[in-house]
PDB file of N, CA and C in Angstrom:
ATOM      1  N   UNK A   1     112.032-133.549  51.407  1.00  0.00           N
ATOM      2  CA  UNK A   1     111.510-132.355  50.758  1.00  0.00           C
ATOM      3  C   UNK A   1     112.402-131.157  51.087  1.00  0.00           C
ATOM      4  N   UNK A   2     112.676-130.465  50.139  1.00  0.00           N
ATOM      5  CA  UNK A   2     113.338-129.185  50.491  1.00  0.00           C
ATOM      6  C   UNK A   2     112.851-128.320  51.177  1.00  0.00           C
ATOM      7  N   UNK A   3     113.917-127.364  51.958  1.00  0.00           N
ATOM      8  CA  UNK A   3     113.240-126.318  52.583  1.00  0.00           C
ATOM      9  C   UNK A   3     113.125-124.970  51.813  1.00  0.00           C
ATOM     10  N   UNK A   4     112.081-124.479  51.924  1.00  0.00           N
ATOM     11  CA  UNK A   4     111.583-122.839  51.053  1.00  0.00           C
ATOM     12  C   UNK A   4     112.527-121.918  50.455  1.00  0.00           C
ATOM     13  N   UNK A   5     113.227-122.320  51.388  1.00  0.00           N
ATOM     14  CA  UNK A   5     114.686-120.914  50.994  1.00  0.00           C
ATOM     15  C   UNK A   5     115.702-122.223  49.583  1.00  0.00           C
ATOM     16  N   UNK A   6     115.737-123.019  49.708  1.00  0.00           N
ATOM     17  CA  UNK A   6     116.222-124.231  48.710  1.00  0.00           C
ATOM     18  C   UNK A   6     115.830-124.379  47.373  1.00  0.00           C
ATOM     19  N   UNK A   7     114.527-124.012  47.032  1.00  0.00           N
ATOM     20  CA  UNK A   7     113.959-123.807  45.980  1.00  0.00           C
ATOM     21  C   UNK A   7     114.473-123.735  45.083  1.00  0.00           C
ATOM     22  N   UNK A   8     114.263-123.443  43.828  1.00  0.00           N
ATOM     23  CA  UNK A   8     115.149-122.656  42.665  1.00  0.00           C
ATOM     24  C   UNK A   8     113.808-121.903  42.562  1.00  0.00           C
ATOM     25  N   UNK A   9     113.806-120.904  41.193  1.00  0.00           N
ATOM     26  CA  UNK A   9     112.580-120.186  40.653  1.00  0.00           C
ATOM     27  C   UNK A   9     111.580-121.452  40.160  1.00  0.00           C
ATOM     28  N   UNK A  10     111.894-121.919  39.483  1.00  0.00           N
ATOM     29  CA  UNK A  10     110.418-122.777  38.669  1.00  0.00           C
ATOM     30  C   UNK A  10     110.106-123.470  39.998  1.00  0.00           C
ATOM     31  N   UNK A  11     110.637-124.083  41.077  1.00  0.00           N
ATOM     32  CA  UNK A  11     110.005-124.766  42.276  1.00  0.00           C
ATOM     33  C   UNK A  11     109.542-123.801  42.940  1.00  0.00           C
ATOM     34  N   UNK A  12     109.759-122.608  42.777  1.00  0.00           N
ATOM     35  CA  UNK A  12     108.774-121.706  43.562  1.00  0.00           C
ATOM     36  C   UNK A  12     107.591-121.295  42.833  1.00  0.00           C
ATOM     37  N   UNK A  13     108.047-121.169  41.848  1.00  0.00           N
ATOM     38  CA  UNK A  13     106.503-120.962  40.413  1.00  0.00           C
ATOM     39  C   UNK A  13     105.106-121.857  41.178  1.00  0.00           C
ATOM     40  N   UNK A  14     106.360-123.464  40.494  1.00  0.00           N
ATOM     41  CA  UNK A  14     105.815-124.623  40.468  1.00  0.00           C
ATOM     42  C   UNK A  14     104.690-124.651  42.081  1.00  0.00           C
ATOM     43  N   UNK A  15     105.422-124.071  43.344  1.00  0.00           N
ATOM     44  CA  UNK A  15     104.675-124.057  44.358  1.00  0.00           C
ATOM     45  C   UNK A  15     103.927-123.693  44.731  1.00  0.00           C
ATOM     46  N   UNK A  16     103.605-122.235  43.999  1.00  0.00           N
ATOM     47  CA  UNK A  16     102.524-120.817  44.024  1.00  0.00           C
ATOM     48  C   UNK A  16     101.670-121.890  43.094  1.00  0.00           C
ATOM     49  N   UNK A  17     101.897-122.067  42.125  1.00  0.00           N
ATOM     50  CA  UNK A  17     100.537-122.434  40.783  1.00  0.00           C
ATOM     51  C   UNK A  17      99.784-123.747  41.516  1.00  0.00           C
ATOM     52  N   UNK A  18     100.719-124.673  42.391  1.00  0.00           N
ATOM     53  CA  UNK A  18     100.086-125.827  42.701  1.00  0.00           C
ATOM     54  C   UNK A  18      99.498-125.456  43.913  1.00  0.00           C
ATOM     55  N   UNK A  19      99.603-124.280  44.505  1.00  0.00           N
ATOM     56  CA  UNK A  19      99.347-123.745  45.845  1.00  0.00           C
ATOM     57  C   UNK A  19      99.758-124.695  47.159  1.00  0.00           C
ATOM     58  N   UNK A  20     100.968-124.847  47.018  1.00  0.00           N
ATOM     59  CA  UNK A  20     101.781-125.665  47.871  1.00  0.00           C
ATOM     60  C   UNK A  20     101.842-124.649  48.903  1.00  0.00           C
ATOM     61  N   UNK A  21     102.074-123.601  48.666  1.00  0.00           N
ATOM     62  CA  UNK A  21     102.316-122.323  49.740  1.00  0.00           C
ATOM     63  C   UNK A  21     102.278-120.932  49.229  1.00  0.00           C
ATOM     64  N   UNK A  22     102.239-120.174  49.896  1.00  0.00           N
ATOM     65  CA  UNK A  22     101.942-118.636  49.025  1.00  0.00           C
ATOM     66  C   UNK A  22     103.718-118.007  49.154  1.00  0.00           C
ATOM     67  N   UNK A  23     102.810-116.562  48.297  1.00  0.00           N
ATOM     68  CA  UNK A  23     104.163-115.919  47.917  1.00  0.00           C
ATOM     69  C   UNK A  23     104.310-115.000  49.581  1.00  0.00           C
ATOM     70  N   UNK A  24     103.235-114.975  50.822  1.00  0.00           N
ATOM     71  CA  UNK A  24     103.179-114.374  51.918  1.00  0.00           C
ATOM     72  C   UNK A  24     104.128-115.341  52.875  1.00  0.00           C
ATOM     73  N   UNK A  25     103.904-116.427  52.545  1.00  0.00           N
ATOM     74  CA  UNK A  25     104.214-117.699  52.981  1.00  0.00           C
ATOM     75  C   UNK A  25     106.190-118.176  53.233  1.00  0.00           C
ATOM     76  N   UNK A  26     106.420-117.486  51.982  1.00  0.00           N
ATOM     77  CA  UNK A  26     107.854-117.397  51.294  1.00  0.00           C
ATOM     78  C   UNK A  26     108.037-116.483  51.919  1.00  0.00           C
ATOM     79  N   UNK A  27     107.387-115.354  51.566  1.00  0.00           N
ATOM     80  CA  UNK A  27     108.093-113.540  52.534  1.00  0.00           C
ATOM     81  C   UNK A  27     108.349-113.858  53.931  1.00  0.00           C
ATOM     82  N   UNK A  28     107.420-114.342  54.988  1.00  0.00           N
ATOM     83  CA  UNK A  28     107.590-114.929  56.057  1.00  0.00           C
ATOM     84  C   UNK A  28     108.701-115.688  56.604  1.00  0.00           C
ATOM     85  N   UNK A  29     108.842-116.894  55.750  1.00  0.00           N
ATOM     86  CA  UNK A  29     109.898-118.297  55.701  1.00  0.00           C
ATOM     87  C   UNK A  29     111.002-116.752  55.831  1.00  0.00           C
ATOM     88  N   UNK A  30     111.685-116.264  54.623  1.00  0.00           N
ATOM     89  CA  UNK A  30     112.841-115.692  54.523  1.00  0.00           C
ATOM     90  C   UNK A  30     113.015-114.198  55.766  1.00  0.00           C
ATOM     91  N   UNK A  31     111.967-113.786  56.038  1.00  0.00           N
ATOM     92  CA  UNK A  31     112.111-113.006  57.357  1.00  0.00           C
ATOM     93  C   UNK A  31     112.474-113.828  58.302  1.00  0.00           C
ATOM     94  N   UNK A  32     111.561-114.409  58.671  1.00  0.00           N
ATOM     95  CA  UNK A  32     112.432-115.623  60.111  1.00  0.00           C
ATOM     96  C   UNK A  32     113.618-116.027  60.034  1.00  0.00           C
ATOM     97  N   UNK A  33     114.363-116.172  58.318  1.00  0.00           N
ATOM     98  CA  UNK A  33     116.103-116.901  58.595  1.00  0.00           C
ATOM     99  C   UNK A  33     116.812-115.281  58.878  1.00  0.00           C
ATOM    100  N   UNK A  34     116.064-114.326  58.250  1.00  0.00           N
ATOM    101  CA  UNK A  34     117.008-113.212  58.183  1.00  0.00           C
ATOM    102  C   UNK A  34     116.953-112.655  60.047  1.00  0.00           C
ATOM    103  N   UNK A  35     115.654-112.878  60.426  1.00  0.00           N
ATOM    104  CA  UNK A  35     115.648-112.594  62.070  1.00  0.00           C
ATOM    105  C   UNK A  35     116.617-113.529  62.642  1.00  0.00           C
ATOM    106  N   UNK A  36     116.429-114.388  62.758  1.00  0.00           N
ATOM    107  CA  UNK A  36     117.466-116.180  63.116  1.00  0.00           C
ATOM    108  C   UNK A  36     118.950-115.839  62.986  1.00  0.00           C
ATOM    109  N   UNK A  37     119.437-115.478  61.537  1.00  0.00           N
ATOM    110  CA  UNK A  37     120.866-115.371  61.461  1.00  0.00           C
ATOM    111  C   UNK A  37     121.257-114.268  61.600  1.00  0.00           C
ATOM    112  N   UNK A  38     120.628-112.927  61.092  1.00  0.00           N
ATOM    113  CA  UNK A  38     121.579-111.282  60.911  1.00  0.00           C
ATOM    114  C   UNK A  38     122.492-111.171  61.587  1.00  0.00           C
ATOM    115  N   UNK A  39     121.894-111.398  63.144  1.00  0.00           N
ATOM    116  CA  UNK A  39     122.509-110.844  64.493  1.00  0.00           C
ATOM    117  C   UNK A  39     123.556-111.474  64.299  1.00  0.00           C
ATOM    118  N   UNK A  40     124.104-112.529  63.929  1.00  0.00           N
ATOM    119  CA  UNK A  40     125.305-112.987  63.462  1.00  0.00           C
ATOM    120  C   UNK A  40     126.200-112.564  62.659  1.00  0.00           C
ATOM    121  N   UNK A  41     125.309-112.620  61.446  1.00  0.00           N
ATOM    122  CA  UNK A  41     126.100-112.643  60.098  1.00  0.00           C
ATOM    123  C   UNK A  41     126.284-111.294  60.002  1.00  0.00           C
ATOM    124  N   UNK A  42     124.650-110.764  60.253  1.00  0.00           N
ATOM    125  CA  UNK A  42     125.308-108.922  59.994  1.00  0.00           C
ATOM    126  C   UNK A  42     125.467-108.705  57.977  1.00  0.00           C
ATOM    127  N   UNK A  43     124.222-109.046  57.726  1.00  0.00           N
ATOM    128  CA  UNK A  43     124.179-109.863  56.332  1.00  0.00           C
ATOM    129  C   UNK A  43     123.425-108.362  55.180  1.00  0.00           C
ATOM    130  N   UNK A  44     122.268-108.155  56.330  1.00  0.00           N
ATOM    131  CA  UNK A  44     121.420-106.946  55.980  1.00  0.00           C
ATOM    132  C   UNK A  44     121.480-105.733  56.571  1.00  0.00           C
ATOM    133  N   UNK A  45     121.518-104.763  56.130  1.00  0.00           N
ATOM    134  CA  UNK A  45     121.326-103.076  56.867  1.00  0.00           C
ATOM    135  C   UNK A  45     120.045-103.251  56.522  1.00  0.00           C
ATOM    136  N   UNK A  46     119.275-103.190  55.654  1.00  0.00           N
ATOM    137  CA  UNK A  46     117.478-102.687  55.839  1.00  0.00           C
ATOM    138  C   UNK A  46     117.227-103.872  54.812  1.00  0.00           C
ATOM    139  N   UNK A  47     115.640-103.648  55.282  1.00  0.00           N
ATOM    140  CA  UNK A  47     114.939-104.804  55.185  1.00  0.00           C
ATOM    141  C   UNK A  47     113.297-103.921  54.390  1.00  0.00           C
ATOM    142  N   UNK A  48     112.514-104.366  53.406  1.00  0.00           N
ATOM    143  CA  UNK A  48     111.695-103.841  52.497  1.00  0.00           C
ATOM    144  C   UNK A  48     110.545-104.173  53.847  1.00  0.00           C
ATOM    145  N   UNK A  49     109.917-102.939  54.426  1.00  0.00           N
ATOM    146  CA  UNK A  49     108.833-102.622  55.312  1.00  0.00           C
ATOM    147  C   UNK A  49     107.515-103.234  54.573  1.00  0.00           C
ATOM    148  N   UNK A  50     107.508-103.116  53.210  1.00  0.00           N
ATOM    149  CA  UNK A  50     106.131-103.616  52.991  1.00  0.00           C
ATOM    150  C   UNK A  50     105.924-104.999  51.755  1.00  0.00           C
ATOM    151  N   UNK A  51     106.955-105.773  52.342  1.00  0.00           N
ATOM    152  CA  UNK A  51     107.324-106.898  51.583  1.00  0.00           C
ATOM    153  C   UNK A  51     106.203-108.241  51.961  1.00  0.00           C
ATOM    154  N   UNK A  52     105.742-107.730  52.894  1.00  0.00           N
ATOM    155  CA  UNK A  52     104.339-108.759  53.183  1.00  0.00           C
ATOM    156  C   UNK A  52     103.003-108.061  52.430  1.00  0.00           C
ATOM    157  N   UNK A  53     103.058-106.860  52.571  1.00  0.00           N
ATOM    158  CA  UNK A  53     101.505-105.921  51.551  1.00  0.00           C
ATOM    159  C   UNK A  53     102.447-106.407  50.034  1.00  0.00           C
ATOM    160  N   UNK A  54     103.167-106.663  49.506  1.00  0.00           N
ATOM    161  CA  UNK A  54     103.668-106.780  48.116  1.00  0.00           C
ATOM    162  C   UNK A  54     103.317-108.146  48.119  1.00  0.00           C
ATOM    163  N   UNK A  55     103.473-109.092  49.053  1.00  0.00           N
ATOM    164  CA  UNK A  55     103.394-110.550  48.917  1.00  0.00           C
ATOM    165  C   UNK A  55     101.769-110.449  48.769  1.00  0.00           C
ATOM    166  N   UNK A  56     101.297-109.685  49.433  1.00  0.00           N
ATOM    167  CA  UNK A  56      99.719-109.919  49.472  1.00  0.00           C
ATOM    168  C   UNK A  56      99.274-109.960  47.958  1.00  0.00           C
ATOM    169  N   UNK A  57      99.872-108.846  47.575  1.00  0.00           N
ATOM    170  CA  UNK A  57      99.395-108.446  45.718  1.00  0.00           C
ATOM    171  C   UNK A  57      99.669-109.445  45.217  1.00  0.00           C
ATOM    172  N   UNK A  58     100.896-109.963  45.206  1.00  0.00           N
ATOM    173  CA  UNK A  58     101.508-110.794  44.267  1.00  0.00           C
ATOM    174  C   UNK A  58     100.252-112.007  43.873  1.00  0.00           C
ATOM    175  N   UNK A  59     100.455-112.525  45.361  1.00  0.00           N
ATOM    176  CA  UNK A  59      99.659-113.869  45.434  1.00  0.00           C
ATOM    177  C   UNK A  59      98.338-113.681  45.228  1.00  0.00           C
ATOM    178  N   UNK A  60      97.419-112.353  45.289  1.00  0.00           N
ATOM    179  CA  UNK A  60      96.273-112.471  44.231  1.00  0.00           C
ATOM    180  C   UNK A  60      96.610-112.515  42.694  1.00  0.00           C
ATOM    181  N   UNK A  61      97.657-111.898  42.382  1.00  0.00           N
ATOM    182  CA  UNK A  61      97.784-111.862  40.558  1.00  0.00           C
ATOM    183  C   UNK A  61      98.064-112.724  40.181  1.00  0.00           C
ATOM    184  N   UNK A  62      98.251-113.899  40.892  1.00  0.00           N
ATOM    185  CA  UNK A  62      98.939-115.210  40.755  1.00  0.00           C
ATOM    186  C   UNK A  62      97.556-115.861  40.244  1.00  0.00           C
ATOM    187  N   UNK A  63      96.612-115.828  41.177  1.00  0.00           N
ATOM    188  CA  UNK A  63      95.663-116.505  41.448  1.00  0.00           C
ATOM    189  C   UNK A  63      94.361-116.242  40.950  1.00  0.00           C
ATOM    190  N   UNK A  64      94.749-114.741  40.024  1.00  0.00           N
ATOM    191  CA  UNK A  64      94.033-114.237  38.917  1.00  0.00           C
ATOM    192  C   UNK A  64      94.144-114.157  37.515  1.00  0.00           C
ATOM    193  N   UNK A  65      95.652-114.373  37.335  1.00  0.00           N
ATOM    194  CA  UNK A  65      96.080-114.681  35.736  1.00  0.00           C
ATOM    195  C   UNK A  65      97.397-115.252  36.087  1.00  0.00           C
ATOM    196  N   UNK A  66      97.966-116.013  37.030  1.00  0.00           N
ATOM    197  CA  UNK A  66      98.815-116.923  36.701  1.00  0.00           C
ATOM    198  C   UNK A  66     100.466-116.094  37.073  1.00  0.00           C
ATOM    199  N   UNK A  67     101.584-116.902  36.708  1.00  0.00           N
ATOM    200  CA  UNK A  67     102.769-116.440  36.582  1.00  0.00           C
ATOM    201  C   UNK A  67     102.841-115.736  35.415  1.00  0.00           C
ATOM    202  N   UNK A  68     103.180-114.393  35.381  1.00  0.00           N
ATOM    203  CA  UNK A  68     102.785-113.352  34.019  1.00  0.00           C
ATOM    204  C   UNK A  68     104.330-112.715  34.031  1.00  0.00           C
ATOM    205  N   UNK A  69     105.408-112.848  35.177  1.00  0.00           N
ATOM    206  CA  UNK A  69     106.381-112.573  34.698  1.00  0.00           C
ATOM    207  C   UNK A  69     107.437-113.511  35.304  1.00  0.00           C
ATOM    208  N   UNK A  70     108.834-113.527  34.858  1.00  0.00           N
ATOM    209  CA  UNK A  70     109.754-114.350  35.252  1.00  0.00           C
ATOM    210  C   UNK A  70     110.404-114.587  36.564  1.00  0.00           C
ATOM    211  N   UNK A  71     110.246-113.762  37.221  1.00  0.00           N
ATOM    212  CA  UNK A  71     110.629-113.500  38.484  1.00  0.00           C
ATOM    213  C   UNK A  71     109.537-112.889  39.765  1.00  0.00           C
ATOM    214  N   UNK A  72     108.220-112.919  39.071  1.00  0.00           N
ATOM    215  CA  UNK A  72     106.965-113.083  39.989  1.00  0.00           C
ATOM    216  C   UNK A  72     107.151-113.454  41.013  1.00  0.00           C
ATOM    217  N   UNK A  73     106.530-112.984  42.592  1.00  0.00           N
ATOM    218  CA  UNK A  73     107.120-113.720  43.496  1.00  0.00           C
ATOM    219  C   UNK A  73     108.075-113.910  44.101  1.00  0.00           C
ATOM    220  N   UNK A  74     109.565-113.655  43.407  1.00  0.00           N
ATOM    221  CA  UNK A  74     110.411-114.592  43.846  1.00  0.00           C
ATOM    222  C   UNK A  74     111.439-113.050  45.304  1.00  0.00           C
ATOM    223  N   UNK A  75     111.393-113.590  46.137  1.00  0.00           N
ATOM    224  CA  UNK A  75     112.134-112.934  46.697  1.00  0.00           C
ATOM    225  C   UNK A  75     113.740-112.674  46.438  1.00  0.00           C
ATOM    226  N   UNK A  76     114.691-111.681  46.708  1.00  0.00           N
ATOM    227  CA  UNK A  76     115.733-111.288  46.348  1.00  0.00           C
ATOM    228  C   UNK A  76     116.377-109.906  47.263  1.00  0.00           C
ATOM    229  N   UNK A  77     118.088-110.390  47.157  1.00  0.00           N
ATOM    230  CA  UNK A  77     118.598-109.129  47.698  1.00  0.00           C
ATOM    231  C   UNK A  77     119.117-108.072  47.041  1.00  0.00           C
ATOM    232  N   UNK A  78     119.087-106.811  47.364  1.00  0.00           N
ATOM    233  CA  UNK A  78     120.103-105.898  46.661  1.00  0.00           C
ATOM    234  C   UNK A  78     121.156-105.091  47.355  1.00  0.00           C
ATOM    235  N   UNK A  79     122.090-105.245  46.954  1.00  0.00           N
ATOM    236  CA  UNK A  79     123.614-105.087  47.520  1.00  0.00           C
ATOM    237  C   UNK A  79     123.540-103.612  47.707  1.00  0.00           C
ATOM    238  N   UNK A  80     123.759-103.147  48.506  1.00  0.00           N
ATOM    239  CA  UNK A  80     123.428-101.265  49.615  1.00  0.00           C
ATOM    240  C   UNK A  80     123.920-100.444  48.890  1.00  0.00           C
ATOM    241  N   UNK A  81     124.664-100.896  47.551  1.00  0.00           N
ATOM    242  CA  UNK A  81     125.113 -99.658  46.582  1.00  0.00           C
ATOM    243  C   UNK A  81     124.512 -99.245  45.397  1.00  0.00           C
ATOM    244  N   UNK A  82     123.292-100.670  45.571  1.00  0.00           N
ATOM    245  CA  UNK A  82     122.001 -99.976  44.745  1.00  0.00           C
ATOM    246  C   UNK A  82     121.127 -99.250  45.214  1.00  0.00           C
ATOM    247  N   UNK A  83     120.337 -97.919  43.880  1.00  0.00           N
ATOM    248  CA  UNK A  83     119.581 -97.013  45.010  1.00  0.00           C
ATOM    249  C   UNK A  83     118.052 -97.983  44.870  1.00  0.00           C
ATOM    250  N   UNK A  84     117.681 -98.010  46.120  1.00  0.00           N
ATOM    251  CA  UNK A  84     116.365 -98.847  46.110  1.00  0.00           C
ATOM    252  C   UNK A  84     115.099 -97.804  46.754  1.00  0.00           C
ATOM    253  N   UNK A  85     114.675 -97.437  46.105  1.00  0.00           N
ATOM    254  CA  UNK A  85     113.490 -96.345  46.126  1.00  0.00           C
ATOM    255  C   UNK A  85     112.927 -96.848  47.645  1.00  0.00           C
ATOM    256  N   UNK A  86     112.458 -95.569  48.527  1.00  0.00           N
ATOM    257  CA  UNK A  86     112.484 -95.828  50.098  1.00  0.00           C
ATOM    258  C   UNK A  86     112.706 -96.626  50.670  1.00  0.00           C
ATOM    259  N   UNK A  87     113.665 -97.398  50.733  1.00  0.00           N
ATOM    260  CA  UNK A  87     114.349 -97.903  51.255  1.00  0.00           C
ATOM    261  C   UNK A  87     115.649 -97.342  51.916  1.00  0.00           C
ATOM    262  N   UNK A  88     116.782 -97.626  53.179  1.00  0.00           N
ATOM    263  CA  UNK A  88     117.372 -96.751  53.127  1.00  0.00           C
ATOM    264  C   UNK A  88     118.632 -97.610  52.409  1.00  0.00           C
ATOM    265  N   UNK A  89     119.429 -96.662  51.462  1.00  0.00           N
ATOM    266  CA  UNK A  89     120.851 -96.727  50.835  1.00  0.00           C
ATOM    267  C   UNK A  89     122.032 -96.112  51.253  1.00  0.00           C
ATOM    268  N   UNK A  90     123.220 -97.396  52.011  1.00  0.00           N
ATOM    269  CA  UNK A  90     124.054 -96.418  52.147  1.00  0.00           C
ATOM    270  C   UNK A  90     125.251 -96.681  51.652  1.00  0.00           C
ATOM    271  N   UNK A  91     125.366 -97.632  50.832  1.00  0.00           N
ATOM    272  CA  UNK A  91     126.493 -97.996  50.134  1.00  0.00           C
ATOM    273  C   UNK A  91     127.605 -97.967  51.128  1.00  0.00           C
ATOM    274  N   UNK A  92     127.163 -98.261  52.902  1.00  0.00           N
ATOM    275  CA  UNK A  92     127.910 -98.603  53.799  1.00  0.00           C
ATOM    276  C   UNK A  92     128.723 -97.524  54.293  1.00  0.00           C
ATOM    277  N   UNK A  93     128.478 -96.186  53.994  1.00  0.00           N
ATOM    278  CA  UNK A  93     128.792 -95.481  54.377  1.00  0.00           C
ATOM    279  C   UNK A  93     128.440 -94.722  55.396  1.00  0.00           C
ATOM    280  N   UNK A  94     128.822 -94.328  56.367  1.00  0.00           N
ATOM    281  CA  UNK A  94     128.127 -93.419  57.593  1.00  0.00           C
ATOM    282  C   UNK A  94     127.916 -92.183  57.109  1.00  0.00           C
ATOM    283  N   UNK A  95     128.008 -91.297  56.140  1.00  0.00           N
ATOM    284  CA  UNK A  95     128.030 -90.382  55.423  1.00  0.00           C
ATOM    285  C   UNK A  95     126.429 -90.111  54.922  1.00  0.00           C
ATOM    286  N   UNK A  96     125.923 -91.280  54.587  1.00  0.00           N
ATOM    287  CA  UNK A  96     124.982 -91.164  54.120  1.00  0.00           C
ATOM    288  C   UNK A  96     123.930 -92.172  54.651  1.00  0.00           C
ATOM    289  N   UNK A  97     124.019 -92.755  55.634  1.00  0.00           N
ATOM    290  CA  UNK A  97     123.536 -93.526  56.332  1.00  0.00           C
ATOM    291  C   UNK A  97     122.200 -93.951  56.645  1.00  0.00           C
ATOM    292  N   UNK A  98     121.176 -92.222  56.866  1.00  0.00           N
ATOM    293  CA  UNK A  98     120.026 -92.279  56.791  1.00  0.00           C
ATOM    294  C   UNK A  98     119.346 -91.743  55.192  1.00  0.00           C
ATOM    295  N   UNK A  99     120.391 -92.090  54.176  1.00  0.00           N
ATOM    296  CA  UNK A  99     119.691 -91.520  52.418  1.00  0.00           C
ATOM    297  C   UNK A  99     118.510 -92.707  52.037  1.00  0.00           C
ATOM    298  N   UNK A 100     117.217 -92.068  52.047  1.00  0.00           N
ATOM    299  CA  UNK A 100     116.271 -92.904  51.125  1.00  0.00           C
ATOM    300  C   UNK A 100     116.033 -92.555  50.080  1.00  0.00           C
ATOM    301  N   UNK A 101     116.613 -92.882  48.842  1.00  0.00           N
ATOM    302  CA  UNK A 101     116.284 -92.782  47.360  1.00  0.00           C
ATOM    303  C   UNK A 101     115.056 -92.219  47.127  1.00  0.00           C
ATOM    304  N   UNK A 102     114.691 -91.811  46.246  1.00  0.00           N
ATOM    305  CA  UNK A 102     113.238 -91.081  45.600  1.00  0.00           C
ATOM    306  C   UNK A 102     113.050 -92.119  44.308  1.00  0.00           C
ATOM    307  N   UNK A 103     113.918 -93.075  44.148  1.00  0.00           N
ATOM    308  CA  UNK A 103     114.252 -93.636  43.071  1.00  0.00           C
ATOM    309  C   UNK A 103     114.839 -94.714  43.044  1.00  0.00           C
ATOM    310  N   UNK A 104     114.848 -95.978  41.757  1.00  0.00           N
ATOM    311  CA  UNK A 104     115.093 -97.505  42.080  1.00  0.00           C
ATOM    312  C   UNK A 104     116.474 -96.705  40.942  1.00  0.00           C
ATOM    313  N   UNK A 105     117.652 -97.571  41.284  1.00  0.00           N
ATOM    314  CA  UNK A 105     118.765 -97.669  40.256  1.00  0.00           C
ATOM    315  C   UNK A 105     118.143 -98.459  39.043  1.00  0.00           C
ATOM    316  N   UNK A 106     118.970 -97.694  38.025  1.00  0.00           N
ATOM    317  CA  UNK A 106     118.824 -98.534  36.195  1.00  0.00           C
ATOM    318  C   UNK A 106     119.938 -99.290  36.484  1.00  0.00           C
ATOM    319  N   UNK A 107     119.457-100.889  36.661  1.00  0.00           N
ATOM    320  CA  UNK A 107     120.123-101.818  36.229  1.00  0.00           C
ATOM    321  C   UNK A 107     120.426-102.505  35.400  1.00  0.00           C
TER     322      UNK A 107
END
């Protein structure tokens, strides 16, 4: 059996709808590799503070009308030169190091 982070999207769909595991479940799994490896890899500058209260929502809307969009659920990164609304953005710069957006970038 694969491990959580292995998935593709429809095996994670597929896992939420069959309730193989939740979308809190997934947020968790991918915090522990990002705790496990960073200190290494040095992979992430910030990390979404309320990505377990978002998992919470998710996995009731799941469980109230289903997968309703394509990417429901699915966890993901965004590269530090996008602005990601409070979050901090620094497009790796020390310049701007502590900037938290008021605002998500149009992608």
């Amino acid at each position: 059996m694969k491990q959580l982070h292995e998935l593709t999207i429809k095996e994670v769909h597929d896992g939420y709808l069959n309730q193989d595991f939740t979308c809190v479940e997934l947020v968790r799994h991918f915090q522990n590799r990002i705790e496990k490896y960073n200190p290494k890899l040095n992979i992430y500058l910030a990390l979404n503070d309320n990505a377990l209260t978002e998992a919470e929502a998710i996995d009731k809307e799941i469980a109230e009308k289903g997968i309703t969009r394509p990417l429901l659920g699915i966890p993901f990164a965004v590269k530090d030169n996008f602005l990601t609304k409070g979050i901090v953005t620094t497009a790796s710069s020390n310049i701007i190091r502590d900037y938290h957006p008021q605002y998500d970038s149009t992608v």
